[in-house]
C-alpha atoms as a PDB file:
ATOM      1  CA  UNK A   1     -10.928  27.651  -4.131  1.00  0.00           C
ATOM      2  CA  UNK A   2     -13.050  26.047  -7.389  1.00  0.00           C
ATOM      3  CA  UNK A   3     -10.012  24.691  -8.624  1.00  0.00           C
ATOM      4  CA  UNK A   4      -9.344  22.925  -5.381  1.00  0.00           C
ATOM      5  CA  UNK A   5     -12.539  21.732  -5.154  1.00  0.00           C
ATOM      6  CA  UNK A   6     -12.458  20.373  -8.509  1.00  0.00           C
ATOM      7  CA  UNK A   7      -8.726  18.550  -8.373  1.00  0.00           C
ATOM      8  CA  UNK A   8     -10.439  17.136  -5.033  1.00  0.00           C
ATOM      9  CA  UNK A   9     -13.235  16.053  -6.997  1.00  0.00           C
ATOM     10  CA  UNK A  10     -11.581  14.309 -10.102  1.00  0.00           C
ATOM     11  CA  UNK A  11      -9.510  12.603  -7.011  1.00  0.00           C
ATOM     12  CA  UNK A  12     -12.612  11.037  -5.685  1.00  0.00           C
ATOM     13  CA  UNK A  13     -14.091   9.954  -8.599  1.00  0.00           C
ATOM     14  CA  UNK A  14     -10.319   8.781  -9.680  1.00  0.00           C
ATOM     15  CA  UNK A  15     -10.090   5.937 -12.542  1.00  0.00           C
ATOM     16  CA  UNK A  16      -9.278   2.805 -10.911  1.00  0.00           C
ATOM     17  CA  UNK A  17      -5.991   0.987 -11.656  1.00  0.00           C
ATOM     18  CA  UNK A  18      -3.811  -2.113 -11.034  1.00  0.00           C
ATOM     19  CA  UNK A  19      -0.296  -1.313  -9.992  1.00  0.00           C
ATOM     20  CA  UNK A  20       2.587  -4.250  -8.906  1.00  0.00           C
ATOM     21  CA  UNK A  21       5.591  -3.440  -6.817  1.00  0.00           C
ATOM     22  CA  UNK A  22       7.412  -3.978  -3.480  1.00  0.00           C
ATOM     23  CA  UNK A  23       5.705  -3.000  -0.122  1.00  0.00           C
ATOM     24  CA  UNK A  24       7.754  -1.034   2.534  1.00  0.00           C
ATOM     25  CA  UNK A  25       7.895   0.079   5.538  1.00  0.00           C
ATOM     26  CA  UNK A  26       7.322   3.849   5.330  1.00  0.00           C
ATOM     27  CA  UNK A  27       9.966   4.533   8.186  1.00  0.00           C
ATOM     28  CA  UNK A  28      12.848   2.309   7.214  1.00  0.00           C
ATOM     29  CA  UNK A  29      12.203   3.049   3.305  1.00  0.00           C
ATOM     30  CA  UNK A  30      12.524   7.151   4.490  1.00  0.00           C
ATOM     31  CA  UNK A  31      15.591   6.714   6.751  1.00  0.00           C
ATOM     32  CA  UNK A  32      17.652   4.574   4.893  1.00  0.00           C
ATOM     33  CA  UNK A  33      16.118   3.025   1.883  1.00  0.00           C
ATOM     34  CA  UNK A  34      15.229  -0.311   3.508  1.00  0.00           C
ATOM     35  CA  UNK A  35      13.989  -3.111   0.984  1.00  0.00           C
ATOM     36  CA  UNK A  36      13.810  -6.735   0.840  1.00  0.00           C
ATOM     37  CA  UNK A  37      12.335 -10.050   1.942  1.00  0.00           C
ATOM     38  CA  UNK A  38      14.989  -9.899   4.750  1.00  0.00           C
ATOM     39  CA  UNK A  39      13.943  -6.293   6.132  1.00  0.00           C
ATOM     40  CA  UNK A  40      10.597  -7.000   5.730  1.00  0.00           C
ATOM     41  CA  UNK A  41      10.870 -10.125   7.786  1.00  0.00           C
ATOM     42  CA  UNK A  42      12.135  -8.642  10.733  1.00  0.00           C
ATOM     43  CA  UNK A  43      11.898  -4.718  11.195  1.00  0.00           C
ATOM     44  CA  UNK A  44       9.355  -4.120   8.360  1.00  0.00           C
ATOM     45  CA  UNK A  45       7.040  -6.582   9.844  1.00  0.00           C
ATOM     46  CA  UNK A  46       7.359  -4.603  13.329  1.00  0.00           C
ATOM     47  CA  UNK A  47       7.119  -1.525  11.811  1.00  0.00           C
ATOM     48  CA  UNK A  48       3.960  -1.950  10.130  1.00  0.00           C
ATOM     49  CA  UNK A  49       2.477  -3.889  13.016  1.00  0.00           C
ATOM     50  CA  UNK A  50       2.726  -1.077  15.257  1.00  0.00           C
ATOM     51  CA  UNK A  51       1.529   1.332  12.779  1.00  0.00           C
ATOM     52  CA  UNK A  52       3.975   2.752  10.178  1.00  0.00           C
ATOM     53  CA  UNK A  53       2.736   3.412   7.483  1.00  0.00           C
ATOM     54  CA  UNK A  54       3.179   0.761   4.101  1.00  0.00           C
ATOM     55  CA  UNK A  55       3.849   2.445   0.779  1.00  0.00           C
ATOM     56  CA  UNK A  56       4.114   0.537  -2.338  1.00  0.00           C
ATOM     57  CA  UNK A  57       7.310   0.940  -4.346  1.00  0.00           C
ATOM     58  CA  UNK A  58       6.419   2.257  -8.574  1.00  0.00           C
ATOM     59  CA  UNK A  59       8.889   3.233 -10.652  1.00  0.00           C
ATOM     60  CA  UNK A  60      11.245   4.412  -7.585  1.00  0.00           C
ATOM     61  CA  UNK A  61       8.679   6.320  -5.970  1.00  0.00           C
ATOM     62  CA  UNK A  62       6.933   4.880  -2.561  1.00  0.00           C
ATOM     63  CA  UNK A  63       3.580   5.705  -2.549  1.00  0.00           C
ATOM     64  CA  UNK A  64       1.533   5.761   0.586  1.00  0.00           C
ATOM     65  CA  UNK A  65      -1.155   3.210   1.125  1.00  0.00           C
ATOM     66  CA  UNK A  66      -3.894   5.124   2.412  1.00  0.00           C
ATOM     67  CA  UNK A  67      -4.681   1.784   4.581  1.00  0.00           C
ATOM     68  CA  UNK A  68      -4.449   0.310   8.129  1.00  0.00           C
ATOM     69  CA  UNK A  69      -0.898  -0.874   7.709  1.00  0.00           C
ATOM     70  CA  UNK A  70      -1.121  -4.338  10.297  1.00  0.00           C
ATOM     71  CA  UNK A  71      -3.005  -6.392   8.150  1.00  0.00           C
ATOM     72  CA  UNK A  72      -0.140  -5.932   5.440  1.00  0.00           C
ATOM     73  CA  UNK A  73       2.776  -6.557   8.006  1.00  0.00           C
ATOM     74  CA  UNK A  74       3.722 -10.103   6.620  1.00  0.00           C
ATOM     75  CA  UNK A  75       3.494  -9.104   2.994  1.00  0.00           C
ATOM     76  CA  UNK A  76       5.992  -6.388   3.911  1.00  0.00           C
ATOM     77  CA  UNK A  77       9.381  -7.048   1.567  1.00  0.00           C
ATOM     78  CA  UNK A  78       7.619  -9.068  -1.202  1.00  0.00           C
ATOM     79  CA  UNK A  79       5.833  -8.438  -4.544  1.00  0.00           C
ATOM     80  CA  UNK A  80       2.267  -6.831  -4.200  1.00  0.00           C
ATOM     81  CA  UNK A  81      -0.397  -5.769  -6.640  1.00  0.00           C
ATOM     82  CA  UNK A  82      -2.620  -2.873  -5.573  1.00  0.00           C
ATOM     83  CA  UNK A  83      -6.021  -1.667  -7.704  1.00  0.00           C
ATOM     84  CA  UNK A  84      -7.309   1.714  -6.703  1.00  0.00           C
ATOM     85  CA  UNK A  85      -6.673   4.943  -7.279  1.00  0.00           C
ATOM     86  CA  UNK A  86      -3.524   7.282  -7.421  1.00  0.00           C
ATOM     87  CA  UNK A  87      -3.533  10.787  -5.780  1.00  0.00           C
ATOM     88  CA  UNK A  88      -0.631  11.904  -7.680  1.00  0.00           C
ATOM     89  CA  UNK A  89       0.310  15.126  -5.843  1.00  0.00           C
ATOM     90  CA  UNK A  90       0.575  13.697  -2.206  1.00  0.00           C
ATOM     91  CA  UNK A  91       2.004   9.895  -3.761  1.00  0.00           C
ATOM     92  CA  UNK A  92      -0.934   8.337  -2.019  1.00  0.00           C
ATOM     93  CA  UNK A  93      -2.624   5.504  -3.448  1.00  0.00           C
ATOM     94  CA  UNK A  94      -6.427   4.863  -2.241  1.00  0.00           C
ATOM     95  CA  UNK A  95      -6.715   0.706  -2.250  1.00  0.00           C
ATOM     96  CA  UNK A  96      -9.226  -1.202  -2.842  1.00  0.00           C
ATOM     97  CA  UNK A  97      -7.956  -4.351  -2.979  1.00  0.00           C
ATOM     98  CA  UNK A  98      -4.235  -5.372  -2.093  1.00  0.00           C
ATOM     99  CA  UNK A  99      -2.792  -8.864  -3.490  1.00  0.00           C
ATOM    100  CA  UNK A 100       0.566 -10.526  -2.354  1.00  0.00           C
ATOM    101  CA  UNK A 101       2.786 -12.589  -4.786  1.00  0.00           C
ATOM    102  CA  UNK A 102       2.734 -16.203  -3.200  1.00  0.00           C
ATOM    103  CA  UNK A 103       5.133 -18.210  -5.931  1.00  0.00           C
ATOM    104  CA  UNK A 104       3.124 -17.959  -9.300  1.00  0.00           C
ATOM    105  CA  UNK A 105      -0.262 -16.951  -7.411  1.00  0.00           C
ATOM    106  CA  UNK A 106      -1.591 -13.584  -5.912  1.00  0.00           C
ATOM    107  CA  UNK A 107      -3.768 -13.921  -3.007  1.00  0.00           C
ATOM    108  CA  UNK A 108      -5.620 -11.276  -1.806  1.00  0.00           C
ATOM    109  CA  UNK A 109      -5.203  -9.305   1.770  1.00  0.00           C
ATOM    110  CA  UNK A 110      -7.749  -8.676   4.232  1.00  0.00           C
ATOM    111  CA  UNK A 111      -7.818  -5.026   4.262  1.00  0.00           C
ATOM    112  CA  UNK A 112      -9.367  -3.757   7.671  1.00  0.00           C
ATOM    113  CA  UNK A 113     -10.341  -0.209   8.445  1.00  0.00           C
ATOM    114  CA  UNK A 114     -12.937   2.432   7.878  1.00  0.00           C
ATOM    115  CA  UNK A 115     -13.030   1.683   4.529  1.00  0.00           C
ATOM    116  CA  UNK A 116     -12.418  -1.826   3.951  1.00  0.00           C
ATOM    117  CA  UNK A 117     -14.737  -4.013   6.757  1.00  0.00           C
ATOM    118  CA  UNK A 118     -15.227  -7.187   5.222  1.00  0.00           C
ATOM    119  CA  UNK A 119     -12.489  -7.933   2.778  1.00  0.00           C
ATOM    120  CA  UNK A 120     -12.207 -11.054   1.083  1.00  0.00           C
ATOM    121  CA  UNK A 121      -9.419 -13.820   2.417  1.00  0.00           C
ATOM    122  CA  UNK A 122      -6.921 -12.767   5.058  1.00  0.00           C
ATOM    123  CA  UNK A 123      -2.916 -13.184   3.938  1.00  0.00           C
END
C-alpha cells in the first residue's frame, strides 16, 4: 500500500508538459483505427459530442484526455497541443490547457468541467 500511495502521489504532483498530436475519438480510434479531418468531421464530432471519450494520439499511443470531451468535438481529426501531465500506466493525460492547430496559429479550447470552469477562449 506505501508504494501505491506514493506512485499516486508523484502522479499528482506530476511535472507539467507540452505534447502535439491528433485528437480522436476514443470509440472509432478502438474499433477500427479511425483518424483524420474527414472522420473527425462527421462521426468523431458525434462521438465526442455525446460523450466518448477524446484521446490524443503520441507516438502511436492514444492517450485519454482526462476531460469533458464536447467542448473538443470540432477539434476532433486535426493537430492539437496539450500541456499537463502524463499518467503513464493508465495512458491518461491530465490537461490543463488544450490548443487546436488553426493554419500557422494555435488557439486555445475552452475546457469545461470540474476542473476547468473558466477557461480562456472557446474553439
Amino acid at each position: 500500500v506505501g508504494g501505491l500511495t506514493l506512485i499516486a502521489s508523484a502522479q499528482e504532483k506530476g511535472e507539467s508538459k507540452t505534447v502535439e498530436g491528433e485528437l480522436v475519438d476514443l470509440h472509432c480510434y478502438a474499433a477500427g483505427g479511425a483518424t483524420g479531418e474527414e472522420h473527425g468531421r462527421t462521426c468523431g464530432a458525434k462521438c465526442a459530442k455525446s460523450g466518448i471519450p477524446v484521446a490524443v494520439l503520441i507516438d502511436g499511443k492514444a492517450w485519454t484526455l482526462a476531460t469533458n470531451p464536447r467542448p473538443l468535438a470540432d477539434s476532433v481529426g486535426k493537430q492539437v497541443r496539450v500541456t499537463g501531465s502524463q499518467n503513464e500506466p493508465t495512458l491518461t493525460f491530465l490537461a490543463e490547457k488544450v490548443e487546436v492547430k488553426d493554419g500557422e496559429n494555435w488557439k486555445e479550447v475552452k475546457l469545461n468541467d470540474a476542473h476547468h470552469k473558466g477557461s480562456k477562449s472557446e474553439s
